[in-house]
Protein backbone atom coordinates (compact mmCIF):
# COMPACT_ATOMS: atom_id res chain seq x y z
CA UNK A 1 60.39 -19.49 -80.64
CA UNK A 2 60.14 -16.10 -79.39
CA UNK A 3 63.18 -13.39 -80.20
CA UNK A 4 63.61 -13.44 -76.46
CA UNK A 5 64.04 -16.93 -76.56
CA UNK A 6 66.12 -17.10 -79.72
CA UNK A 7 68.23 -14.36 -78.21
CA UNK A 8 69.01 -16.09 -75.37
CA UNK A 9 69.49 -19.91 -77.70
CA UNK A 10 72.00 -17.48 -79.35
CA UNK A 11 74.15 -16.35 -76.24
CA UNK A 12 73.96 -20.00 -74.47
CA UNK A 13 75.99 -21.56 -77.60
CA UNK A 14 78.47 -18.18 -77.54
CA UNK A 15 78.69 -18.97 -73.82
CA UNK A 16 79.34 -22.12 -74.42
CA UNK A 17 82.09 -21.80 -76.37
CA UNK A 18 83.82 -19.53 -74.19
CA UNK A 19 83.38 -21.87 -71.17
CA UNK A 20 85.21 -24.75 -73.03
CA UNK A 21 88.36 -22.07 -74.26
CA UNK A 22 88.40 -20.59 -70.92
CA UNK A 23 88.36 -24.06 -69.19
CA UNK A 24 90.34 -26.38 -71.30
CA UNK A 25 93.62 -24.57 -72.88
CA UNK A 26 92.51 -21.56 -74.65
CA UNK A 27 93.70 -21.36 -78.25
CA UNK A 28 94.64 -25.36 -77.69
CA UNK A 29 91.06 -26.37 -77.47
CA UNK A 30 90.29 -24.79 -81.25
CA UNK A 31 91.67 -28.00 -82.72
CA UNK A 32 90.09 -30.78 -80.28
CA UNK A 33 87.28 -31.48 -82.57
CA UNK A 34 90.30 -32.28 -85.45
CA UNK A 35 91.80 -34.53 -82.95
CA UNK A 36 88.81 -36.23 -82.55
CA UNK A 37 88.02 -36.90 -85.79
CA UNK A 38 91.93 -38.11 -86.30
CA UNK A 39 91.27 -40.61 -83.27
CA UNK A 40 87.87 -41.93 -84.82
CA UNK A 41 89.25 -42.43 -88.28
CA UNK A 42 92.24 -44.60 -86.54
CA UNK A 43 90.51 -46.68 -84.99
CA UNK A 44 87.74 -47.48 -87.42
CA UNK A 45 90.48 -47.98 -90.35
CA UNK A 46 92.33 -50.14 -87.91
CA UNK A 47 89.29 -52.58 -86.83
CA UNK A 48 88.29 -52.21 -90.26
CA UNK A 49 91.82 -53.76 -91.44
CA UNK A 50 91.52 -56.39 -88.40
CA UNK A 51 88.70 -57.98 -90.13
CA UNK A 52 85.76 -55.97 -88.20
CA UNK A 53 82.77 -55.98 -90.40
CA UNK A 54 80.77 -52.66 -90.22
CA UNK A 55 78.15 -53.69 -89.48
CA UNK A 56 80.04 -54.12 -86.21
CA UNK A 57 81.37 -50.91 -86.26
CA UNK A 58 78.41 -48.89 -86.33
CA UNK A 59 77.49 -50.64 -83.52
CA UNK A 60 80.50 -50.35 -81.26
CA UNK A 61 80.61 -46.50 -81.98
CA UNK A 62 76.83 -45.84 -81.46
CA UNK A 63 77.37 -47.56 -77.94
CA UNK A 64 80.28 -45.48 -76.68
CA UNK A 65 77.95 -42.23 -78.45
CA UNK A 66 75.11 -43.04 -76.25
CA UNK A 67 76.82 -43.40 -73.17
CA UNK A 68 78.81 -40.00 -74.09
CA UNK A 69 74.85 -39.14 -74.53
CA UNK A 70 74.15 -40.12 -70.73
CA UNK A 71 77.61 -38.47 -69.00
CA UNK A 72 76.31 -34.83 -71.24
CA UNK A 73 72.97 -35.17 -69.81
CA UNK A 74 74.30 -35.31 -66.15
CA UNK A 75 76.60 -32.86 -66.30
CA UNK A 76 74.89 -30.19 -68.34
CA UNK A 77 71.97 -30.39 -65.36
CA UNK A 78 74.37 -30.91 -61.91
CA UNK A 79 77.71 -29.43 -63.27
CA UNK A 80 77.02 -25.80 -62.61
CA UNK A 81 78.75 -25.93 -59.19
CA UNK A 82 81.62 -27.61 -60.37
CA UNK A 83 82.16 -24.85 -63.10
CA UNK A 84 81.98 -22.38 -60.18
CA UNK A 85 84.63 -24.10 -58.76
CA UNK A 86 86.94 -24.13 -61.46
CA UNK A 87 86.14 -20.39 -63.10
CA UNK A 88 85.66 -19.09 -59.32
CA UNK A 89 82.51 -16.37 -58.77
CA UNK A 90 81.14 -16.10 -62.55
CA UNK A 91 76.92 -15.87 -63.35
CA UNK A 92 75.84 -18.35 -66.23
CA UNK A 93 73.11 -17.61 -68.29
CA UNK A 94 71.32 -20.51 -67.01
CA UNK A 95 70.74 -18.98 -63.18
CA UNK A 96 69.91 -15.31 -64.29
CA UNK A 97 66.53 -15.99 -64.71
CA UNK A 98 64.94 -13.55 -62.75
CA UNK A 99 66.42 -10.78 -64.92
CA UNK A 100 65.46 -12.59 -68.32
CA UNK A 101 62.34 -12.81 -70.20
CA UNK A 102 62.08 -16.09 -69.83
CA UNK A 103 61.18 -18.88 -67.21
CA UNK A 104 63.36 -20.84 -65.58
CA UNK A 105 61.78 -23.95 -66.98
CA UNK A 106 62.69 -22.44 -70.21
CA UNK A 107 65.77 -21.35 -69.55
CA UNK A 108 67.10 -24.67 -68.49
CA UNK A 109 65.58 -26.38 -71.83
CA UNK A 110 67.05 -23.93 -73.78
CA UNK A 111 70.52 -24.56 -72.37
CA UNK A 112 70.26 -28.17 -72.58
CA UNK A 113 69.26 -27.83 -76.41
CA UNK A 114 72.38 -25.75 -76.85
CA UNK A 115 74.25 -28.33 -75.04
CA UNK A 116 72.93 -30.39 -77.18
CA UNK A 117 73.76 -28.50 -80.93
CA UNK A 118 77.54 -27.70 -79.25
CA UNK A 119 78.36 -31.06 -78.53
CA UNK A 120 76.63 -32.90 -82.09
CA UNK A 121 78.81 -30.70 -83.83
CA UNK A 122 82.17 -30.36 -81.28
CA UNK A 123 82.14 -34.18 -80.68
CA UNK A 124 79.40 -36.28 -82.85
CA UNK A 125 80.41 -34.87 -86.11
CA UNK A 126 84.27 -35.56 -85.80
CA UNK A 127 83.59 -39.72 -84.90
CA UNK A 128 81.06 -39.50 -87.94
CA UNK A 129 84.11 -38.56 -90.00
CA UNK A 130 85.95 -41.40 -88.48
CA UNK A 131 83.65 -43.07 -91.17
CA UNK A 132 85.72 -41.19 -93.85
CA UNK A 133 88.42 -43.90 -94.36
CA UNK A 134 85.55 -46.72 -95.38
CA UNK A 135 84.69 -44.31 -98.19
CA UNK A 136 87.73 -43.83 -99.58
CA UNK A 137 88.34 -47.50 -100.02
CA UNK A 138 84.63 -47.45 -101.42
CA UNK A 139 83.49 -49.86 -98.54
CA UNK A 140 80.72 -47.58 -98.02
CA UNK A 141 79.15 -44.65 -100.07
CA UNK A 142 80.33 -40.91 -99.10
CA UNK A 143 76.16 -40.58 -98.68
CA UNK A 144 76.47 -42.62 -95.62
CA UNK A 145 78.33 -40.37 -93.60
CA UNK A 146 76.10 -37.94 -93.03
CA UNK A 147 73.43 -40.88 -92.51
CA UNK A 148 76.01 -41.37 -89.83
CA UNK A 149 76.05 -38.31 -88.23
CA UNK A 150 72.10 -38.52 -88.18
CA UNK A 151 72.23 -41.57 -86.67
CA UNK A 152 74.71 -40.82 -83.79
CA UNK A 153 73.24 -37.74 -83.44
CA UNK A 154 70.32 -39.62 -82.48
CA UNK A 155 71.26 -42.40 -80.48
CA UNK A 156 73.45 -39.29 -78.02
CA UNK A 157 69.95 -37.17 -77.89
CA UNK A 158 68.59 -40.41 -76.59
CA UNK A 159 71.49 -40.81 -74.00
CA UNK A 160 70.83 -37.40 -72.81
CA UNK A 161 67.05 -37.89 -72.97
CA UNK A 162 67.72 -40.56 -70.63
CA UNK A 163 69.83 -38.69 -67.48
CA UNK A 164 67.39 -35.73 -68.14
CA UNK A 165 63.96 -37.93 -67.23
CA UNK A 166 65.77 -40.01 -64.56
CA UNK A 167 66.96 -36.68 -62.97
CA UNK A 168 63.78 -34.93 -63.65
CA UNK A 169 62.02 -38.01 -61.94
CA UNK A 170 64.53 -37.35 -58.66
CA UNK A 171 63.72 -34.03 -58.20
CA UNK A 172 59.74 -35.35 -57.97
CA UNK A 173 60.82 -37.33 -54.95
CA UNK A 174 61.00 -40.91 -56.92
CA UNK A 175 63.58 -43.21 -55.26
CA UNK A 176 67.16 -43.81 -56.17
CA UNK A 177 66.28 -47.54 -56.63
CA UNK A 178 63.37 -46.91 -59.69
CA UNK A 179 65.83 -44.24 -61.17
CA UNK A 180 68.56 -46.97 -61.27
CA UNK A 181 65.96 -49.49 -62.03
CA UNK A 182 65.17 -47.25 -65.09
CA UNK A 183 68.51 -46.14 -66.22
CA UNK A 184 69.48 -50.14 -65.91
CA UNK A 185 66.13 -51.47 -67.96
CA UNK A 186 66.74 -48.39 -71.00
CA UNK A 187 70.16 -49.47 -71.48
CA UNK A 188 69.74 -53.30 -71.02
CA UNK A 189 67.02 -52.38 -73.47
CA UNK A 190 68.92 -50.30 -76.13
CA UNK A 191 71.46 -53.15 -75.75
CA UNK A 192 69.10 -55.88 -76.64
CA UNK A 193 68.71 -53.92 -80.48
CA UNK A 194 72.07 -55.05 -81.01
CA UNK A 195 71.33 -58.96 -81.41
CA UNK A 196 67.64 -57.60 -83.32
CA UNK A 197 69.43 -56.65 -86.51
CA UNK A 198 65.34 -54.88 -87.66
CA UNK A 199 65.38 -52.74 -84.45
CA UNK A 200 69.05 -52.09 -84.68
CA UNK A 201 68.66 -51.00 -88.44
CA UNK A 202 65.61 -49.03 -87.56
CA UNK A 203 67.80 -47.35 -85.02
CA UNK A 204 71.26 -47.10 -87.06
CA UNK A 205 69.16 -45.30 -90.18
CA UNK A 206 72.13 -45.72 -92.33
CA UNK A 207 69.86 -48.58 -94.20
CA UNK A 208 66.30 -47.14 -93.37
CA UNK A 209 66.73 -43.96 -94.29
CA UNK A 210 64.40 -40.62 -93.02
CA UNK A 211 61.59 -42.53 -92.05
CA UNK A 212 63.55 -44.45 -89.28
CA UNK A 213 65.51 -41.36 -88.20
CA UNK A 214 62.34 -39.40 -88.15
CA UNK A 215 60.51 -41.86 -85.94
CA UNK A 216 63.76 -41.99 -83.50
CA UNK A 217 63.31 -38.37 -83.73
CA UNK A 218 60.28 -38.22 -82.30
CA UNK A 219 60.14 -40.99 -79.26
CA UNK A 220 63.53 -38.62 -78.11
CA UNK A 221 61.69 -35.46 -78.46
CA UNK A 222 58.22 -36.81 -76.88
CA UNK A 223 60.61 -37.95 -74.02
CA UNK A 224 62.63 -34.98 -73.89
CA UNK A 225 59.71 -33.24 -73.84
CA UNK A 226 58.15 -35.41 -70.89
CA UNK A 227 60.65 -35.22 -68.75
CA UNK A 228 60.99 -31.53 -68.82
CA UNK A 229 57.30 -30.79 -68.19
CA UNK A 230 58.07 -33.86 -64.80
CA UNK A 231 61.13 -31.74 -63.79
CA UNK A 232 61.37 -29.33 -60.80
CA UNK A 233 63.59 -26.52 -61.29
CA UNK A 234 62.50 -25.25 -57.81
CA UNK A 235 63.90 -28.67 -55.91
CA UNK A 236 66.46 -28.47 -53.37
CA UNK A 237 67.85 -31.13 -51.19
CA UNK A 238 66.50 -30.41 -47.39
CA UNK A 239 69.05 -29.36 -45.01
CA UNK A 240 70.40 -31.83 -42.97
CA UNK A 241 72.33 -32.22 -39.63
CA UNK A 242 75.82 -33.66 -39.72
CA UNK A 243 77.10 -35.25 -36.42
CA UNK A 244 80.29 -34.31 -36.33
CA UNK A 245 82.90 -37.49 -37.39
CA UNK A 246 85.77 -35.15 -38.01
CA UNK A 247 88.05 -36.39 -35.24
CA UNK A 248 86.80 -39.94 -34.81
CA UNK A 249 87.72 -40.13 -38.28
CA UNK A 250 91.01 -38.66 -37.87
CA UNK A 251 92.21 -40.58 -34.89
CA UNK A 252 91.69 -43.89 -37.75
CA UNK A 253 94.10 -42.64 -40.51
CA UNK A 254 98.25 -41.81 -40.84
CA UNK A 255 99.23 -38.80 -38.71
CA UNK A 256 101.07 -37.09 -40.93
CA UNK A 257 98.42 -36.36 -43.20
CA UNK A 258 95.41 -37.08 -41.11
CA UNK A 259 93.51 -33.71 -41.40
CA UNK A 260 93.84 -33.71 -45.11
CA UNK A 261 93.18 -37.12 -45.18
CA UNK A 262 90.19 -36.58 -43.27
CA UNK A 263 88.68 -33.59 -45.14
CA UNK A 264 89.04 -35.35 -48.08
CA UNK A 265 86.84 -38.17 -47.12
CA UNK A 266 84.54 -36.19 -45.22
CA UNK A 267 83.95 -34.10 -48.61
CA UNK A 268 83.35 -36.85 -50.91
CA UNK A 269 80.90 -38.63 -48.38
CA UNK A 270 78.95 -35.84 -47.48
CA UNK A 271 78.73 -34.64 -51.02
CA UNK A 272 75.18 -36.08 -53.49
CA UNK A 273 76.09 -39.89 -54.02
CA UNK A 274 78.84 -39.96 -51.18
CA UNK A 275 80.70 -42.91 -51.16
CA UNK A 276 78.57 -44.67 -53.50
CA UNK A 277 80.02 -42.38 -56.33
CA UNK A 278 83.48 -43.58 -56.85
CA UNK A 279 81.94 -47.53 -56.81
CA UNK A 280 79.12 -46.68 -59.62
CA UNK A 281 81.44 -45.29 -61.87
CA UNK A 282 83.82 -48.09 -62.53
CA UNK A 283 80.31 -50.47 -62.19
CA UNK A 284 79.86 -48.46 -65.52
CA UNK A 285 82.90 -48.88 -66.90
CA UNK A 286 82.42 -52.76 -66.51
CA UNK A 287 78.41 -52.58 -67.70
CA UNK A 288 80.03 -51.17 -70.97
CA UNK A 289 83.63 -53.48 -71.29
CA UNK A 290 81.32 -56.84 -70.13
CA UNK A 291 78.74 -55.66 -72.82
CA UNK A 292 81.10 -55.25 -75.39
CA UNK A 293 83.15 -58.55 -74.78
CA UNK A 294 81.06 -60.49 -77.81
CA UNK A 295 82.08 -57.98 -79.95
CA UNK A 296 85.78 -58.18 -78.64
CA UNK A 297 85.27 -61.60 -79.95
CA UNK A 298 83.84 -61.14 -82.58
CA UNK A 299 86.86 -58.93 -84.27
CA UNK A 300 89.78 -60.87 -82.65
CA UNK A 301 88.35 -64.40 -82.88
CA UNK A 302 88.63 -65.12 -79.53
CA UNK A 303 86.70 -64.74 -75.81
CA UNK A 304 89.34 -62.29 -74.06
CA UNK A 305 90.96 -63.92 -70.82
CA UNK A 306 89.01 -62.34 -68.01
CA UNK A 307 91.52 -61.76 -65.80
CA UNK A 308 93.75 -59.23 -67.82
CA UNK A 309 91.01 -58.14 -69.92
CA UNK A 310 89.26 -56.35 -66.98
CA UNK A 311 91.90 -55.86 -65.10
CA UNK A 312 93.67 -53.45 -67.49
CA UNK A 313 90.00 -51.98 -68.90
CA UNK A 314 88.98 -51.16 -65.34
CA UNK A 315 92.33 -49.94 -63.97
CA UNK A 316 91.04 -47.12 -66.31
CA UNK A 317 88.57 -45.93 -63.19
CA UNK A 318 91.71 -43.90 -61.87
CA UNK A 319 90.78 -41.10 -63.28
CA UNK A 320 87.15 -41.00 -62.36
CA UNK A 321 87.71 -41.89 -59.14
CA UNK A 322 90.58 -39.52 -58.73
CA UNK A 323 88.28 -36.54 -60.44
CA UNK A 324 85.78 -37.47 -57.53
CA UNK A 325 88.38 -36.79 -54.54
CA UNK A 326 89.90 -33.49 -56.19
CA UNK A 327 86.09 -31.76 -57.98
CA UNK A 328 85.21 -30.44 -54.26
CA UNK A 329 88.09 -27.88 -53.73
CA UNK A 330 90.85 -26.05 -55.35
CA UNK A 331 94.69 -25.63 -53.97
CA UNK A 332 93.83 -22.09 -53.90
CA UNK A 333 91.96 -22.97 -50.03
CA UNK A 334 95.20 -24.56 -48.85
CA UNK A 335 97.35 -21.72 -49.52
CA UNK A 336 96.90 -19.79 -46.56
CA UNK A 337 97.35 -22.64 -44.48
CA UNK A 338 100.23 -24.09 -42.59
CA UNK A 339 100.79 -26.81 -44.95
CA UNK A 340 102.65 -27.65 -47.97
CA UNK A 341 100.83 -28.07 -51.11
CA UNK A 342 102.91 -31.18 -51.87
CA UNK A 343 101.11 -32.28 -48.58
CA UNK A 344 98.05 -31.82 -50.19
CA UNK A 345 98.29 -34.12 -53.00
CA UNK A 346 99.84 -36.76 -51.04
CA UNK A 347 96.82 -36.71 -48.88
CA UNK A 348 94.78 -37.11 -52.29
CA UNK A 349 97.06 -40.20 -52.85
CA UNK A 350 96.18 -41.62 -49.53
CA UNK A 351 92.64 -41.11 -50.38
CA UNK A 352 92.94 -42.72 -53.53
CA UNK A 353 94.19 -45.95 -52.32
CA UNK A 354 91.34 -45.87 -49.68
CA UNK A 355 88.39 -45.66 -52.00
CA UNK A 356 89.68 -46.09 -55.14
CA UNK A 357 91.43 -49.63 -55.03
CA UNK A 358 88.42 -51.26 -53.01
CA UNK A 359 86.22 -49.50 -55.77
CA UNK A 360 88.09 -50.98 -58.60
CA UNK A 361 88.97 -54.87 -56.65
CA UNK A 362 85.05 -55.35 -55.70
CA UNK A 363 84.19 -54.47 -59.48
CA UNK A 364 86.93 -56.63 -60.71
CA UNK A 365 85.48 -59.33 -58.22
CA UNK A 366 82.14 -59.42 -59.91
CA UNK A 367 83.89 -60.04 -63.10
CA UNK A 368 85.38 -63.02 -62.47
CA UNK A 369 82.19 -64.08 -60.88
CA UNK A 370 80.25 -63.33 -64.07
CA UNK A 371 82.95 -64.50 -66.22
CA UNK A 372 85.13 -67.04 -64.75
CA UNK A 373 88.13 -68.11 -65.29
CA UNK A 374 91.43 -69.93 -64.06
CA UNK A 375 93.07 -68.74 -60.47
CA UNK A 376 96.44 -68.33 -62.17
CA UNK A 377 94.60 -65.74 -64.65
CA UNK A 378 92.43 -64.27 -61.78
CA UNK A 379 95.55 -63.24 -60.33
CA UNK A 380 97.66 -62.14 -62.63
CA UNK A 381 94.36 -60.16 -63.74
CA UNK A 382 94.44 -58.30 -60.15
CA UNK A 383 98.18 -57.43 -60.33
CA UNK A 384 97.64 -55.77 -63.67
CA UNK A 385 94.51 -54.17 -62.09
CA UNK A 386 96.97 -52.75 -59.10
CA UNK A 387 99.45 -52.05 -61.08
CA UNK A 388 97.59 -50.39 -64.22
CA UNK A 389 95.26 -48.13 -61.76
CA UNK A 390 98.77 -46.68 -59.91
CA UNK A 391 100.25 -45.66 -63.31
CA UNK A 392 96.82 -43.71 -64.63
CA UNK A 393 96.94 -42.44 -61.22
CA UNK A 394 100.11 -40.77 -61.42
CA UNK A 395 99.47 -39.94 -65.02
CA UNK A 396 96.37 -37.86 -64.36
CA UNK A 397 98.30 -36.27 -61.75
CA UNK A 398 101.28 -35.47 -63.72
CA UNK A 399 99.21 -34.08 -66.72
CA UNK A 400 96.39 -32.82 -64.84
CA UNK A 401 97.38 -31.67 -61.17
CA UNK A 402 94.56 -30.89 -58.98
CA UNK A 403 91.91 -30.34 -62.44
CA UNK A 404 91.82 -33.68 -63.77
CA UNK A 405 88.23 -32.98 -64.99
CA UNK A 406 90.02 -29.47 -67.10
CA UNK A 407 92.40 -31.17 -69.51
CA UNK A 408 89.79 -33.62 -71.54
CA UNK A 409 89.38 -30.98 -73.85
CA UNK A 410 92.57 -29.46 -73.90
CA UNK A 411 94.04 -30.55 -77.28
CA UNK A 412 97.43 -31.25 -75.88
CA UNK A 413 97.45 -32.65 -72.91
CA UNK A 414 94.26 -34.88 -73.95
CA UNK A 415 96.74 -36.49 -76.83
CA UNK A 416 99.18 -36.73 -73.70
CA UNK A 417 97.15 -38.42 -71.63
CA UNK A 418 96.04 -40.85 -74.42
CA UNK A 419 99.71 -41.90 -75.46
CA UNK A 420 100.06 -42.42 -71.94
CA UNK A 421 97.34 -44.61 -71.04
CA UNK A 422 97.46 -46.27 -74.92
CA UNK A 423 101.52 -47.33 -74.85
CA UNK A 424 100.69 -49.86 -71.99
CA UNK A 425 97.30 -50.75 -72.08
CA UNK A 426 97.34 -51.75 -76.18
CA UNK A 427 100.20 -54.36 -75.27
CA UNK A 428 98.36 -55.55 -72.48
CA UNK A 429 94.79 -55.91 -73.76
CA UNK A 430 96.73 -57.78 -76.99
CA UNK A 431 98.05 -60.05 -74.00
CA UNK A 432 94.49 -60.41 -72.87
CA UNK A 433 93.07 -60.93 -76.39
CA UNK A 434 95.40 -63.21 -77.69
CA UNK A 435 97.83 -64.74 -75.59
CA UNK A 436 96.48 -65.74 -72.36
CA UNK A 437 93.35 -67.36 -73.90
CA UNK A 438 95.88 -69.70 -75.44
CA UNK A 439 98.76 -70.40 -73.26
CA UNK A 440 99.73 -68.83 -69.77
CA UNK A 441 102.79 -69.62 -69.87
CA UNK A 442 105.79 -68.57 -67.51
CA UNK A 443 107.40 -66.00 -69.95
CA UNK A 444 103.97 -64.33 -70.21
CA UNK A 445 103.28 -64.42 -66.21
CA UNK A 446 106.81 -63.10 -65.65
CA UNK A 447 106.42 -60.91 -68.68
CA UNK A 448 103.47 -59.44 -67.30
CA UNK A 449 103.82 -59.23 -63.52
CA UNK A 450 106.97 -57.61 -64.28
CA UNK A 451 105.16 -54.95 -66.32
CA UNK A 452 102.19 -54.76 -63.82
CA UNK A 453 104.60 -54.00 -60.67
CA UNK A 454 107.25 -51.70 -63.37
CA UNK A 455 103.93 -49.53 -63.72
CA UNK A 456 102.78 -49.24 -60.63
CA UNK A 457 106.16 -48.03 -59.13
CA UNK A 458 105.89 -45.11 -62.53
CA UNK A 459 102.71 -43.95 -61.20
CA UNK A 460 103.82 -43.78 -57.55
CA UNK A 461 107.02 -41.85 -58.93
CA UNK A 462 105.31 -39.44 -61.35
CA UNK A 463 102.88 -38.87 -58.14
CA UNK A 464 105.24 -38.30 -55.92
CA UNK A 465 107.12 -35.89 -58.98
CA UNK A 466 104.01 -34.51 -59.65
CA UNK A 467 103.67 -33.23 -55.99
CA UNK A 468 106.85 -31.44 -56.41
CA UNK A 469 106.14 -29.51 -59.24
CA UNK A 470 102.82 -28.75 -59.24
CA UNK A 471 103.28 -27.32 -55.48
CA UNK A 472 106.01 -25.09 -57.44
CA UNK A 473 103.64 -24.25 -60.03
CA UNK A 474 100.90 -23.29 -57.75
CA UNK A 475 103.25 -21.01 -55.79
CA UNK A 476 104.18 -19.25 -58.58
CA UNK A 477 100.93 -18.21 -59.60
């Protein structure tokens, strides 16, 4: 590496670092990584103490590391505009280019190495720790947590490894089908090592030691290194000619906030993925819950009642599908306008229930197809699925106004919005876990349609609250 080079390695992780305090809380975001590692060491302890082996553990965490792996490596190549967005006119290091001594093919590996350092030690480090409570109760050695580390490290460079190729492959014209072909066989694939207990060993490296993590090593830089040499820096999606739908559109939807409405929409389905977008995320979200569901069995003792399970886990798609509708403009383009800004984020509401509910019920549909169950559990699973997605609706809202994508990092509000979403989905997924595989009785179906339809009337009033103040809040500056 060059001094130009290492100079510039340098300045992309100070950058980075400034990005995340600017964007998520300032001084608040300083103590995130603590947080995280407080989170991680909670819930290990308490599966550990529910009679979760570890060997089960490891494997549950290096799953939700590797798809934290695949979200970094999408966003660290496609979220420049959306930082632009948020931070308004700014230059990144990444698109000065022409002015460094560097090329652009450089430049972007270089920024997603030092996405890569930032985030092993802001995020991977902290869940190792999680590891910390096993050690004091001498379940496992205080040598294997920094096997740990190596090993998630790992397994989230893979992740990453993976969006990288299948985006380097898009920008060389392949098809959307092969990418999702290939981002579907990889994890399918990485899935498979959990039943291999050799492969998954291999992979963990907490029992194989360097050789293992060495040859992981390698395969992700050989790949890394693959798809950077396949990817087109240059590409850029040809111009194309939009008929205009504007007013048919509008003639279709509510009056009083049809042009909002309507913009709204228009944004999200003219934008890369359109429509699609809002129904692949929660298709994730159930890939991961329905691959997990043996080991939800395994550490509870029992298959989960499909109706409630999923309908509570993917009520959770609120806030994705919400961070869709509001990551294409800013309240600060409504403020010269005619309208209220309350207005505004009723019209986000409306949107919500348009694209977000079908989202969510078709997902929810192929649940019950691939895991069936009784009607009477199908349907109480749907009015927890209603109900659920209207409450983290109206939480994100509350907490997060018109940045939903802003407060993850933000100490604070992140441990907000987790008490939130945790005080009624724990008692629900418990419901799911152990109750209704046993008995669905009538105090448990009145039980919990009463707490599906008392949540989904919160959400709509912290919405409609939300409006309110964060229209005050945005007035004042």
């Amino acid at each position: 590496m060059t001094r130009a080079t290492r100079t510039v390695f340098r300045e992309l992780l100070r950058q980075e670092w400034r990005l995340h305090a600017r964007l998520f809380g300032g001084t608040r975001f300083a103590p995130f990584p603590l947080l995280v590692a407080v989170l991680s060491a909670g819930g290990i302890a308490g599966a550990y103490y529910g009679r979760t082996d570890v060997s089960t553990l490891y494997t549950a965490v290096h799953v939700l590391v590797f798809g934290f792996g695949l979200y970094t490596g999408t966003a660290v190549l496609v979220g420049a505009e959306m930082v632009e967005r948020v931070l308004g006119d700014v230059t990144l290091l990444s698109s000065v280019f022409r002015t460094l001594p560097v090329s652009r093919r450089t430049l972007i590996g270089l920024f997603v190495l030092s996405d890569v350092c930032y985030y092993l030690v802001l995020f991977v480090l902290p869940i190792a720790l999680g590891f910390s409570p096993l050690v004091a109760i001498s379940v496992i050695p205080l040598t294997a947590v920094p096997w740990v580390w190596v090993s998630l490290s790992l397994v989230f460079a893979a992740g990453l490894t993976l969006s990288v190729a299948a985006i380097a492959a898009r920008t060389r014209g392949a098809p959307r089908w092969a990418v999702a072909g290939l981002l579907g066989a990889s994890i399918v694939g990485l899935a498979s090592l959990g039943s291999l207990t050799p492969a998954w060993d291999a992979l963990v490296v907490v029992d194989d030691g360097p050789l293992a993590a060495i040859s992981v090593a390698a395969t992700v830089l050989v790949g890394g290194a693959a798809a950077f040499r396949v990817y087109d820096p240059a590409m850029r999606r040809p111009a194309r000619t939009r008929s205009n739908r504007f007013r048919a559109l509008e003639r279709r939807l509510p009056a009083e906030t049809a042009g909002l409405l309507t913009k709204t929409l228009l944004d999200l389905g003219r934008s890369t993925g359109g429509f699609a977008k809002p129904f692949v995320s929660v298709g994730l979200l159930f890939a991961l819950v329905a691959a997990l569901v043996d080991l939800v069995e395994s550490i509870v003792g029992l298959r989960p009642a499909t109706g409630v399970f999923f309908g509570a886990v993917l009520a959770l798609s609120a806030f994705t599908t919400y961070n869709w509708l509001t990551q294409f403009d800013g309240v600060d383009e409504y403020l010269l306008l005619p309208i209220s800004v309350a207005d505004v984020f009723r019209a986000k509401r409306l949107a919500f229930l348009l694209i977000g509910v079908p989202a969510a019920g078709v997902t929810y549909l192929a649940a019950l197809v691939v895991f069936p169950t009784t009607p009477v559990d199908a349907l109480l699973g749907a009015a927890v699925l209603a109900g659920c997605a209207l409450y983290f609706y109206g939480l994100t809202v509350s907490i997060a106004g018109f940045s939903p994508n802003e407060f993850l990092f933000d100490t604070a509000r992140f441990l907000a919005f987790f008490l939130g979403v945790a005080l009624p989905l724990i008692p629900l997924l418990l419901v799911g876990f152990v109750v209704a595989p046993r008995t669905l009785s009538a105090p448990v179906i009145g039980g919990t349609l009463f707490a599906a339809v008392g949540l989904g009337g919160l959400g709509l009033w912290l919405s409609d609250r939300a409006a309110d103040r964060w229209a005050e809040t945005y007035r004042a500056g």
